[in-house]
Protein backbone atom coordinates (compact mmCIF):
# COMPACT_ATOMS: atom_id res chain seq x y z
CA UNK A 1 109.97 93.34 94.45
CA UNK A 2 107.02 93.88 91.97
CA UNK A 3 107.72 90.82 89.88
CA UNK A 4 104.78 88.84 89.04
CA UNK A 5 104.34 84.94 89.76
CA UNK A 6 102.29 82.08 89.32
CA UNK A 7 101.99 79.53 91.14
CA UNK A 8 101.22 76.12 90.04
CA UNK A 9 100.20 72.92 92.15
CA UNK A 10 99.78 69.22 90.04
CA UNK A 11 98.49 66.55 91.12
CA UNK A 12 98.81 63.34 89.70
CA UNK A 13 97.42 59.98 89.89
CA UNK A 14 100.42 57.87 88.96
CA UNK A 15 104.01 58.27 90.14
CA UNK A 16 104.95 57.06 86.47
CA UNK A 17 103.24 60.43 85.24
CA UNK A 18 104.90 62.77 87.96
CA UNK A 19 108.24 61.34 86.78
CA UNK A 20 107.19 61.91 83.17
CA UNK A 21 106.39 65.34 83.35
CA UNK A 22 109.54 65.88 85.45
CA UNK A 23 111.50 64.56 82.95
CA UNK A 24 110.00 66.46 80.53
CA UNK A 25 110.29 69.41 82.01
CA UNK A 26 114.15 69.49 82.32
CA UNK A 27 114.89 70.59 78.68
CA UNK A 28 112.01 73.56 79.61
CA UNK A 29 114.04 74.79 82.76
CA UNK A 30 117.41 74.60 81.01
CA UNK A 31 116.06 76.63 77.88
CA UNK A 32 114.42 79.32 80.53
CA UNK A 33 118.21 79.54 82.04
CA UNK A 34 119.57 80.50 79.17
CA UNK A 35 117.25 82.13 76.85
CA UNK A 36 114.84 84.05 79.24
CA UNK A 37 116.13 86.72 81.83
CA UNK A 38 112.91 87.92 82.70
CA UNK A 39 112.27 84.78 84.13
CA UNK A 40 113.04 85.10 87.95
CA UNK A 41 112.49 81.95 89.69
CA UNK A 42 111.25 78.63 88.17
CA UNK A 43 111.47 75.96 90.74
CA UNK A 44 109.20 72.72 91.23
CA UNK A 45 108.77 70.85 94.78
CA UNK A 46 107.37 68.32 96.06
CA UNK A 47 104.76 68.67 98.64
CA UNK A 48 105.39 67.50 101.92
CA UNK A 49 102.15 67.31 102.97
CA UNK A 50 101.20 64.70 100.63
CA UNK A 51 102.45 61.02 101.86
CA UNK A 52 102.61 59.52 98.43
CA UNK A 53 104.57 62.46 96.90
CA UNK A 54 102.05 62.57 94.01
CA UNK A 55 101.74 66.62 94.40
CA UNK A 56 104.50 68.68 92.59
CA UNK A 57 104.21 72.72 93.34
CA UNK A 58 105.69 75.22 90.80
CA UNK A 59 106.53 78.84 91.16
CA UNK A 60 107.41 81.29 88.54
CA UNK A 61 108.33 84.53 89.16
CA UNK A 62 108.41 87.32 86.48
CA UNK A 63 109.26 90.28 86.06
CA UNK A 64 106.00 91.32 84.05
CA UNK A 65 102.64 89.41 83.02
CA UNK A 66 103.09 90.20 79.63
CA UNK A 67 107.00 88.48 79.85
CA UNK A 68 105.25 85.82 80.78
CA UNK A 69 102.28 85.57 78.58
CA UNK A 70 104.03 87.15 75.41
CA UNK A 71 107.28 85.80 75.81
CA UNK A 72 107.77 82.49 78.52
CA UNK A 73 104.50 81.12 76.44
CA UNK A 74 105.78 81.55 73.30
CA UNK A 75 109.34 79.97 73.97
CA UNK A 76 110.75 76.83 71.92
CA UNK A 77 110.55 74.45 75.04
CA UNK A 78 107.41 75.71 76.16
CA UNK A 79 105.56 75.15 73.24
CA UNK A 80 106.94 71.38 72.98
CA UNK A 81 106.44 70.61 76.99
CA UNK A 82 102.50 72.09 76.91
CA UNK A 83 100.88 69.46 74.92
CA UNK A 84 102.57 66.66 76.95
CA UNK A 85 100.95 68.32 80.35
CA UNK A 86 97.94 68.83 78.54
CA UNK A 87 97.65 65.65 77.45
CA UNK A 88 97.26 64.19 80.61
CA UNK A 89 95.32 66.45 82.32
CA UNK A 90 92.90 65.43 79.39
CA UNK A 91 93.34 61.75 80.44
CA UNK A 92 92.36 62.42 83.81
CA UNK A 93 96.01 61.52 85.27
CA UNK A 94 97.17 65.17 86.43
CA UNK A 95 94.67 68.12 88.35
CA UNK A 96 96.15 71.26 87.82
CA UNK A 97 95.13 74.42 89.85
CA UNK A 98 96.72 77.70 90.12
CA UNK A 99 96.74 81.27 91.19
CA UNK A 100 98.85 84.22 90.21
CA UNK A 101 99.62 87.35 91.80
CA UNK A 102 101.42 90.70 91.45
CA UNK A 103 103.89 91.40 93.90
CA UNK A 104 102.79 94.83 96.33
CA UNK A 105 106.79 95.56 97.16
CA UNK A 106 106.73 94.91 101.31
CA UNK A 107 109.19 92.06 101.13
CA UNK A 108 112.34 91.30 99.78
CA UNK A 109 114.05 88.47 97.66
């Protein structure tokens, strides 16, 4: 495809605050469902490489940037969930680190 997609790894300090945000996030994915078809994929994991499951990796997949800066950003869930990730980053309990890329076309979904 020639979507574009972020990807999103978290890494927090308590397992307290990983369930939080996954919580949290729940009312986000189910708004995306329903409200944004540009949205591709949205999916969180854990990653297996870390023994205490503290590490949660996101991907989003779009079909533009700008869906995703002009429109995912802007949506009613969004705008609620931010602040409460922000929150603790500011608090020192969640790293966040990303990278995002535009898809070349080679592969297939």
């Amino acid at each position: 495809g020639n979507a574009w997609s972020l990807a999103v790894k978290m890494t927090f300090k308590e397992k307290s605050d990983l369930n939080y945000i996954l919580e949290e996030w729940k009312a986000v994915t189910e708004y995306c469902r329903k409200n944004e078809p540009f949205l591709l994929h949205y999916e969180g994991g854990l990653v297996d490489s870390d023994p205490q499951g503290l590490t949660l990796h996101m991907l989003e997949r779009y079909t533009s940037k700008d869906d995703y800066a002009q429109r995912h950003k802007s949506g009613e869930e969004f705008l609620k969930f931010r602040p409460k990730l922000k929150a603790l980053q500011d608090q020192g309990k969640v790293a966040v680190e990303g990278y995002s890329y535009q898809e070349i076309g080679y592969g297939f979904v």
